[in-house]
C-alpha atoms as a PDB file:
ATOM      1  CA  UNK A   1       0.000   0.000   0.000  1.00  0.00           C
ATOM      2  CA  UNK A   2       2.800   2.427   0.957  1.00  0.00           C
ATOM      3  CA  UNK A   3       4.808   1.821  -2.395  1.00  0.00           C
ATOM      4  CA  UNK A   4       1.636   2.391  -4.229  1.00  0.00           C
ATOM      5  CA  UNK A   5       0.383   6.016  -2.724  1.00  0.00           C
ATOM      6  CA  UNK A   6       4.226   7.085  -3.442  1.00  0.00           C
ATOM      7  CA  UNK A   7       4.411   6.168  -6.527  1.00  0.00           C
ATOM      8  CA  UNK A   8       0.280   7.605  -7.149  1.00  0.00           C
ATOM      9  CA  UNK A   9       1.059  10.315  -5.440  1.00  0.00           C
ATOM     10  CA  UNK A  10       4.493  11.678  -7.440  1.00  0.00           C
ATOM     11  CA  UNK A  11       2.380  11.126 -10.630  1.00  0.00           C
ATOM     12  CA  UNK A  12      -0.544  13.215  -8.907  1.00  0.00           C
ATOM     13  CA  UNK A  13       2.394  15.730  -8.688  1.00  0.00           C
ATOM     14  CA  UNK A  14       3.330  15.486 -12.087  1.00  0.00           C
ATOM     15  CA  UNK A  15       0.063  15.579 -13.194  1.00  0.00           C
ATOM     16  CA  UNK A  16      -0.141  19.371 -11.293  1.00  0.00           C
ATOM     17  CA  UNK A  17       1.904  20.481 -14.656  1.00  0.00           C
ATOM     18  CA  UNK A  18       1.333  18.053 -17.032  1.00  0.00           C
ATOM     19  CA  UNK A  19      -2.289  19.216 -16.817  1.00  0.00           C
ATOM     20  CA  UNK A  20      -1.963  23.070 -17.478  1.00  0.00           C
ATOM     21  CA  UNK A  21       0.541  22.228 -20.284  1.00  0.00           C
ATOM     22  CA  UNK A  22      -0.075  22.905 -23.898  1.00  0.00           C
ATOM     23  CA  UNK A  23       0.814  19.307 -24.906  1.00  0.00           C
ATOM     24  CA  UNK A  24      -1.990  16.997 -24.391  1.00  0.00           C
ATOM     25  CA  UNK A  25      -0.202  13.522 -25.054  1.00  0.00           C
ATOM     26  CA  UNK A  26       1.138  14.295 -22.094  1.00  0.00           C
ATOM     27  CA  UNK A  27      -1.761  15.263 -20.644  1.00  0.00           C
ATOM     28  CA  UNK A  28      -3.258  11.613 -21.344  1.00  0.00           C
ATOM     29  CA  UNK A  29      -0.327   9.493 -20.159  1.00  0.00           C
ATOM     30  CA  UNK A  30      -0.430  11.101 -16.468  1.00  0.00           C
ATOM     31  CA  UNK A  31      -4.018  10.831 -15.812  1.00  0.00           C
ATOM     32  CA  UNK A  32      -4.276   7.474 -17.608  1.00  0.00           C
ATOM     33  CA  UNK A  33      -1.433   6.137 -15.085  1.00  0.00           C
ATOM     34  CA  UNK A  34      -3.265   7.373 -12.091  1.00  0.00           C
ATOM     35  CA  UNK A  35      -6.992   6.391 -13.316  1.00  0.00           C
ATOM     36  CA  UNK A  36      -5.542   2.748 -14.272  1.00  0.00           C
ATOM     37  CA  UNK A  37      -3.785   2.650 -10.824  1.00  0.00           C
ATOM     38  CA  UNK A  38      -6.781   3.428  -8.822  1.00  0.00           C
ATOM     39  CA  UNK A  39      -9.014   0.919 -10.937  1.00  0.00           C
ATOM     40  CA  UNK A  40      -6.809  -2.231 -10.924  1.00  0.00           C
ATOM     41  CA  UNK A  41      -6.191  -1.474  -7.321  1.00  0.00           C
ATOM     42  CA  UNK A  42      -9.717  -1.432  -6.104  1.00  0.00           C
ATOM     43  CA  UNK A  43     -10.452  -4.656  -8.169  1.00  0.00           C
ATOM     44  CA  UNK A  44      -7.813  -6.473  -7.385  1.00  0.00           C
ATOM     45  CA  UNK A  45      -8.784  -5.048  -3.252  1.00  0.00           C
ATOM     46  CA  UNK A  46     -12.616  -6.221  -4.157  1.00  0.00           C
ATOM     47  CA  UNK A  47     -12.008  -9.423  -5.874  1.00  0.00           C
ATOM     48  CA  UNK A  48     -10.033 -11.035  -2.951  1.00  0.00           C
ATOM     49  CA  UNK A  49     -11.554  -9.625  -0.110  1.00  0.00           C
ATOM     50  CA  UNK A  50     -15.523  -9.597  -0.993  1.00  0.00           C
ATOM     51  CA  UNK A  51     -17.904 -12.574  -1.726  1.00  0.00           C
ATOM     52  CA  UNK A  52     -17.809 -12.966  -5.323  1.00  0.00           C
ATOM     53  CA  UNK A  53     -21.362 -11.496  -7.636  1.00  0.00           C
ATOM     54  CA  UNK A  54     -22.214  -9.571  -3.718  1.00  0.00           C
ATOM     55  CA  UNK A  55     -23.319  -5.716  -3.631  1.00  0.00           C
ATOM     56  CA  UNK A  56     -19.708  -4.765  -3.482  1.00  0.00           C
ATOM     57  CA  UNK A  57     -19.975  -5.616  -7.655  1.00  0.00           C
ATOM     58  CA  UNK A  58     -21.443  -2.217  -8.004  1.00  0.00           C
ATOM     59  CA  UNK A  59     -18.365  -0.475  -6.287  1.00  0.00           C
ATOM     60  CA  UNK A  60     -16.276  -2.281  -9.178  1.00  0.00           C
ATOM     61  CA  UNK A  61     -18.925  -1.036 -11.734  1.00  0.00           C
ATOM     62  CA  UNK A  62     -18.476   2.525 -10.425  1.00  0.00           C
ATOM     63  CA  UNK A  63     -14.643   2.229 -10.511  1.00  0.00           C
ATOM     64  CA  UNK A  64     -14.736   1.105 -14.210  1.00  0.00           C
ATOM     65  CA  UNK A  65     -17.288   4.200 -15.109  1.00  0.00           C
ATOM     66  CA  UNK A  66     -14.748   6.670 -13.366  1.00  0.00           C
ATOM     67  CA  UNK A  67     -11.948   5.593 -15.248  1.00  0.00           C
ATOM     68  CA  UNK A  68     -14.184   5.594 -18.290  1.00  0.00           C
ATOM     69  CA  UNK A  69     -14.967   8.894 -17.630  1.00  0.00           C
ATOM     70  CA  UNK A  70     -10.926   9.682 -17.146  1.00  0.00           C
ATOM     71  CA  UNK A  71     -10.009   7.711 -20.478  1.00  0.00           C
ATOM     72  CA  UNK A  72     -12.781   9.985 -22.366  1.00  0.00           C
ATOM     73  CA  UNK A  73     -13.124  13.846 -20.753  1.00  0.00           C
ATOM     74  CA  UNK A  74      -8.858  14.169 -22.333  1.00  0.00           C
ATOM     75  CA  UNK A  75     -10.811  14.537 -25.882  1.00  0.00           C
ATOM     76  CA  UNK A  76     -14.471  14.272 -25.248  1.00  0.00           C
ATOM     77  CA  UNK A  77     -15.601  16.373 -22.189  1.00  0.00           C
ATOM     78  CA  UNK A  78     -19.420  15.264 -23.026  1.00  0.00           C
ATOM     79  CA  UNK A  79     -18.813  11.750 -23.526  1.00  0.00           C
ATOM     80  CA  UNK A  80     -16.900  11.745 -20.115  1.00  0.00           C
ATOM     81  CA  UNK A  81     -19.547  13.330 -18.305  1.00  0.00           C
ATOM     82  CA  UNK A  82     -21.986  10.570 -19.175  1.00  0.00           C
ATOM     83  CA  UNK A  83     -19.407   8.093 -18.151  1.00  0.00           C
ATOM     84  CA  UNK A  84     -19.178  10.225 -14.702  1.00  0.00           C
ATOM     85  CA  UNK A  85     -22.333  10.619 -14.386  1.00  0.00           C
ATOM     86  CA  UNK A  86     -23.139   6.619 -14.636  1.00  0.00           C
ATOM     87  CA  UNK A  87     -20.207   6.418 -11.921  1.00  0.00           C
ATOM     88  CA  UNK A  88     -21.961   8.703  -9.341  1.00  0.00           C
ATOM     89  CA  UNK A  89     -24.855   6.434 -10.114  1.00  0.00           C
ATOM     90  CA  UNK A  90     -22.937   3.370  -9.205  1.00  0.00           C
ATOM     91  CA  UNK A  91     -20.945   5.083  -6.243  1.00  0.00           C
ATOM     92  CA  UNK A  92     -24.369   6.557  -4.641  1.00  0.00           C
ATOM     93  CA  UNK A  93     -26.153   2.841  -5.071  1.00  0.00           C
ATOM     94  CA  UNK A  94     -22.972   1.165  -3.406  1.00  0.00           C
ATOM     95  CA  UNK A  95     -22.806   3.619  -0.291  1.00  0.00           C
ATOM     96  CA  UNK A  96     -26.514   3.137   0.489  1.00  0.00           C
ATOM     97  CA  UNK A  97     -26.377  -0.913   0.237  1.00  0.00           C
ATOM     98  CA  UNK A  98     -23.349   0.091   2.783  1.00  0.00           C
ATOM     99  CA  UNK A  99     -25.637   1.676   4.893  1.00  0.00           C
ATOM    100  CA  UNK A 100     -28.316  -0.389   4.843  1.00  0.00           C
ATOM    101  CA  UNK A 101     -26.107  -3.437   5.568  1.00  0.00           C
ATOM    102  CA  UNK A 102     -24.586  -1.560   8.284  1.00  0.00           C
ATOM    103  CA  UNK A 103     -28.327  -1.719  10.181  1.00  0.00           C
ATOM    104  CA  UNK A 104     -29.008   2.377   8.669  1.00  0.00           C
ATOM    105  CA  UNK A 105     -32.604   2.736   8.047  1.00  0.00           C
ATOM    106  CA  UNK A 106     -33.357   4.902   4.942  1.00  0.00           C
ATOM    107  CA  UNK A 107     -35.118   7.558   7.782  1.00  0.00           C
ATOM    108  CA  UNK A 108     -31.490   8.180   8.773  1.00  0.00           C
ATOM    109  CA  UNK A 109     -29.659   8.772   5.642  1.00  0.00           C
ATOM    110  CA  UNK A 110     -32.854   9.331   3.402  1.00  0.00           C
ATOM    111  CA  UNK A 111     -31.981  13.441   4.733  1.00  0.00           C
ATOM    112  CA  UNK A 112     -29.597  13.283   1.815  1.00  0.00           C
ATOM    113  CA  UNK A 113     -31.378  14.189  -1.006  1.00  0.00           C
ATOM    114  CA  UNK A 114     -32.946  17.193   0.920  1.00  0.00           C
ATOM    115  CA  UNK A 115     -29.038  18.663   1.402  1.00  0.00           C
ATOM    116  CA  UNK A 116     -29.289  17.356  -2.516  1.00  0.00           C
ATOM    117  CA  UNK A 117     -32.251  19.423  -3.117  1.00  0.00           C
ATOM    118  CA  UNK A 118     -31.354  22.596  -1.318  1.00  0.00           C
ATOM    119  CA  UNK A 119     -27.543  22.808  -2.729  1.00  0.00           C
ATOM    120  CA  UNK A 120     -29.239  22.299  -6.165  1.00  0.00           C
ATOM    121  CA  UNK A 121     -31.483  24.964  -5.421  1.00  0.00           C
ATOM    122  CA  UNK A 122     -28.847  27.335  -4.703  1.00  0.00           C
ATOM    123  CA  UNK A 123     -26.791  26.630  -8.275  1.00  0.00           C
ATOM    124  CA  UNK A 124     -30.043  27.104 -10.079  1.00  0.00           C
ATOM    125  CA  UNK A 125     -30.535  30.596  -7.856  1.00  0.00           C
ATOM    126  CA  UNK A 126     -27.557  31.376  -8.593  1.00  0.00           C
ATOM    127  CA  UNK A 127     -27.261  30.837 -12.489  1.00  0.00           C
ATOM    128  CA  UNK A 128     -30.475  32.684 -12.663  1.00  0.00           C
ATOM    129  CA  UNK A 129     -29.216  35.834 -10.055  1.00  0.00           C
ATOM    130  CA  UNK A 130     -26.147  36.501 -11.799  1.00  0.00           C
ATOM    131  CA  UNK A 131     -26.097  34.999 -15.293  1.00  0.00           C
ATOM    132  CA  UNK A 132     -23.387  37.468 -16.642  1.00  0.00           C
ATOM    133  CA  UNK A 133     -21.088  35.657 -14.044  1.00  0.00           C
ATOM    134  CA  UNK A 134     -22.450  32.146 -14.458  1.00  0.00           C
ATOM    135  CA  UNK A 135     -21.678  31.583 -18.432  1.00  0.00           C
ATOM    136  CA  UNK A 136     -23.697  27.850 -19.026  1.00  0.00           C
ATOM    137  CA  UNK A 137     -25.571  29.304 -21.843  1.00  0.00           C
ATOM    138  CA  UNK A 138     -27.248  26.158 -23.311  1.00  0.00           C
ATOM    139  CA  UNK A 139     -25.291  23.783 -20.751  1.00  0.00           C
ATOM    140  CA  UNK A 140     -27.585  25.076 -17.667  1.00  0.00           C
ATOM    141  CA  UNK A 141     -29.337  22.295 -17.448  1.00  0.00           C
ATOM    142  CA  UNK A 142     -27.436  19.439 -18.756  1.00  0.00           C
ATOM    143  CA  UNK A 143     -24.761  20.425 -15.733  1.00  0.00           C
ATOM    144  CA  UNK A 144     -27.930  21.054 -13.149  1.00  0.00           C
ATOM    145  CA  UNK A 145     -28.487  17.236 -14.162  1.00  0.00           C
ATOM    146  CA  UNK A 146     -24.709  15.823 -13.794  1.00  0.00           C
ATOM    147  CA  UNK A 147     -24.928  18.261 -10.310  1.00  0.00           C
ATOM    148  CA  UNK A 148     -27.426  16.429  -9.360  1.00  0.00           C
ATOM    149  CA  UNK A 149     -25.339  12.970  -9.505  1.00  0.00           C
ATOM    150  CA  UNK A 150     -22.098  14.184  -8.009  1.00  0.00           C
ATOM    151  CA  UNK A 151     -23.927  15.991  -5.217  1.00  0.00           C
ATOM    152  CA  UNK A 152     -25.901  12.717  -4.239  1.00  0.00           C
ATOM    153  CA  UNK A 153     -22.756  10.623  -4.666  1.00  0.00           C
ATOM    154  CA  UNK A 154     -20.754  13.091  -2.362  1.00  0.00           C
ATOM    155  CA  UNK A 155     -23.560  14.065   0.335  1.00  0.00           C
ATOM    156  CA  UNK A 156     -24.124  10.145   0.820  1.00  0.00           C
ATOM    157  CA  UNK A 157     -20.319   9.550   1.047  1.00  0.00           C
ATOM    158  CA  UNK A 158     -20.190  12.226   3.542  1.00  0.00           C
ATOM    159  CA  UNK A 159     -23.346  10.414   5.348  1.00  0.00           C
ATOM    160  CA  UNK A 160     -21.996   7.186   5.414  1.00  0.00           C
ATOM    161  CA  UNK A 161     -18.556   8.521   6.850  1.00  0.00           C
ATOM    162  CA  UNK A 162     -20.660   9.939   9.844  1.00  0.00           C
ATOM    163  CA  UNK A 163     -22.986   7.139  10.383  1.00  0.00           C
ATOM    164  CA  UNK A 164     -20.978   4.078   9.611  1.00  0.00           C
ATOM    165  CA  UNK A 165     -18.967   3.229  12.395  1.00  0.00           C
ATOM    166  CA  UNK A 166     -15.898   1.452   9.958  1.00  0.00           C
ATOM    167  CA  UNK A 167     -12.549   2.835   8.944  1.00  0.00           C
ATOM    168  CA  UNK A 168     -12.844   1.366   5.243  1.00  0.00           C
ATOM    169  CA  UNK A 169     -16.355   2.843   4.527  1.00  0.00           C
ATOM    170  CA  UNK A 170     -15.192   6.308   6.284  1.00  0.00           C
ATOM    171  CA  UNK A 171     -12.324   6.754   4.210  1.00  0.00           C
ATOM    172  CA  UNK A 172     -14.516   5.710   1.214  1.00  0.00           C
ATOM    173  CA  UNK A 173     -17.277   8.550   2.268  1.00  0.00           C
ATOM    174  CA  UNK A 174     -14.337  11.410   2.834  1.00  0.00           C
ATOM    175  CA  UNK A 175     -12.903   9.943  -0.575  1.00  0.00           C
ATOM    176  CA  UNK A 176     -16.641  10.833  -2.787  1.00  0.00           C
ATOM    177  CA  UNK A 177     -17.104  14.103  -0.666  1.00  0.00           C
ATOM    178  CA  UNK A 178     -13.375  15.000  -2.297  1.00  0.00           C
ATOM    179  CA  UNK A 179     -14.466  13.723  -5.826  1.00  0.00           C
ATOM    180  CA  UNK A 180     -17.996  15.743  -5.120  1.00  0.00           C
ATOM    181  CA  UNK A 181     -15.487  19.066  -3.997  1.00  0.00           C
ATOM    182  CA  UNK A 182     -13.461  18.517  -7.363  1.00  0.00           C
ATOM    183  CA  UNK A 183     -16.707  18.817  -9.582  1.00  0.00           C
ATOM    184  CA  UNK A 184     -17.745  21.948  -7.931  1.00  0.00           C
ATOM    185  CA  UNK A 185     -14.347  23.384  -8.258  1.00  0.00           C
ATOM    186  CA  UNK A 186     -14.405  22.510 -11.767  1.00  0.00           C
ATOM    187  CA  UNK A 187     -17.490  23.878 -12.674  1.00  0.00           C
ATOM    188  CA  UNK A 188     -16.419  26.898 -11.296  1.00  0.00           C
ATOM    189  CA  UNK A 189     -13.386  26.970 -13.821  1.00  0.00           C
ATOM    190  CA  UNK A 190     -15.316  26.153 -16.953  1.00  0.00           C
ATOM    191  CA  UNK A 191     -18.109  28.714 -16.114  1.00  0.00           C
ATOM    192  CA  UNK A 192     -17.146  31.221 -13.807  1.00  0.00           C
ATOM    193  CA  UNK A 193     -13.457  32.275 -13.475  1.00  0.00           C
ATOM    194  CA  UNK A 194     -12.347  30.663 -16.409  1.00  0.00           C
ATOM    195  CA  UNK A 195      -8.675  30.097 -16.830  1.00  0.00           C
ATOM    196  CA  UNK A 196      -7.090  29.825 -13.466  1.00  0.00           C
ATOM    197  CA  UNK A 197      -4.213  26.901 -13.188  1.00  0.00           C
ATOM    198  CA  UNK A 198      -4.475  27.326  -9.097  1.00  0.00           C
ATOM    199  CA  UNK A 199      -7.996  25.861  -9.895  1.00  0.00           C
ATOM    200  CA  UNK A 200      -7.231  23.610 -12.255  1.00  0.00           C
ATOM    201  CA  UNK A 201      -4.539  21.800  -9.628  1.00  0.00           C
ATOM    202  CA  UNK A 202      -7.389  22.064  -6.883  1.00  0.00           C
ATOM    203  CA  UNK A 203      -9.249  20.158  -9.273  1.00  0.00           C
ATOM    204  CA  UNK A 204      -6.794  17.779  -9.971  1.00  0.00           C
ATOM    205  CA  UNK A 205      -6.142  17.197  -6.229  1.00  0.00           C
ATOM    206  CA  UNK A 206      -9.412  16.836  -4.611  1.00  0.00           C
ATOM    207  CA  UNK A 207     -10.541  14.480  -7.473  1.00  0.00           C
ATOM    208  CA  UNK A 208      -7.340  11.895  -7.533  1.00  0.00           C
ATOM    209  CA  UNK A 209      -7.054  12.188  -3.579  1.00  0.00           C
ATOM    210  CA  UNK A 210     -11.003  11.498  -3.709  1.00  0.00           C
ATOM    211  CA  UNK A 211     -10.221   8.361  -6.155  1.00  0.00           C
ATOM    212  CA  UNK A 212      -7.123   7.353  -4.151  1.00  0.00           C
ATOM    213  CA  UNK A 213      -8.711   7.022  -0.994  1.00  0.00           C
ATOM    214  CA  UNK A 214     -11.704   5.364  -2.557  1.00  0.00           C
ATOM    215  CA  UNK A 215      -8.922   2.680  -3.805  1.00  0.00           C
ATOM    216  CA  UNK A 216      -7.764   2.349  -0.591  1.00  0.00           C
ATOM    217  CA  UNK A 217     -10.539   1.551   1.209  1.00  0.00           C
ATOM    218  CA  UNK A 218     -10.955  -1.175  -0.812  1.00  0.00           C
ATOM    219  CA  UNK A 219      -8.067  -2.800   0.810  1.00  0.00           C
ATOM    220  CA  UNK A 220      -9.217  -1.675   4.625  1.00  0.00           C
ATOM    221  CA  UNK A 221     -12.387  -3.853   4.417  1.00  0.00           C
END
């Protein structure tokens, strides 16, 4: 595990440049490393540790879409945003069957999709307050949807970190509340601020941190 955050983190590092450069070959090679070590590693993690065809089959179907979504958003950000989107999907699903099988009624995490509902709310205030300084034109609503998916994915991580008493499935939670931080972050850059490499990186680092300690839960279980 050790030899394997070194080595993730130093191309996480690399990736801080690599990302705001003008080449994008090399661009692709740094985030493919990193999305290809966090997906073998949670598979492998899954595969030995879990009953085989369990729930924990829809944490490995998640993985897959995130790295999907990694492989495609280099040259096609739409087409990675569907595969994203599919991953929240899978992510969300897997942290409630965590809950649930953890003896969490749906009364106690079910308050989720009202901090959904409210933060959702507050984009769609917001685009609609100040639309000279939120630029989504014709993507309002597509991104309201994706929103939508990362928020639940990272609000139930974040529930699940506070109501699950297990080291594996809190580092998971903190790990999708990250991933949930880098989407907002990012939205910000394509819409808002626009070209900023400070939030670029912040992007970068709250997303692969998010992914990497996703991946290592895998192994604390």
């Amino acid at each position: 595990m050790i030899a394997f955050i070194i080595v993730y983190l130093i191309a996480l590092f690399c990736y801080f440049f690599t990302r705001t450069s003008e080449t994008k070959k090399y661009r692709a090679v740094n985030k493919y490393l990193m999305a290809t070590m966090y997906l073998v590693y949670g598979i492998y993690h899954i595969s030995v540790r879990q009953p085989f065809a369990s729930y924990h089959t829809m944490l490995i179907l998640a993985l897959i879409m995130a790295w999907l979504g990694d492989v495609f958003l280099v040259f096609d950000f739409g087409r990675g945003g569907d595969f994203f989107l599919a991953g929240n999907v899978g992510f969300t699903l897997y942290e409630m069957m965590v809950m649930s099988d953890n003896g969490l009624t749906f009364r106690q995490y079910g308050w989720v999709f009202a901090v959904v509902a409210a933060m959702l709310g507050l984009f769609i205030f917001a685009c609609s307050k100040w639309p000279n300084k939120f630029r989504l034109g014709k993507m309002r609503w597509p991104m309201t949807f994706y929103l939508s998916s990362i928020y639940t994915h990272g609000i139930t991580g974040l529930f699940m970190a506070l109501l699950v008493a297990v080291p594996a499935f809190r580092v998971m939670g903190i790990g999708s509340f990250l991933f949930m931080i880098s989407d907002i972050i990012l939205t910000l850059y394509n819409y808002v601020f626009g070209e900023n490499k400070w939030l670029v990186r912040a992007n970068s680092l709250t997303y692969f941190v998010g992914l990497l300690l996703i991946a290592l839960s895998t192994a604390m279980c």
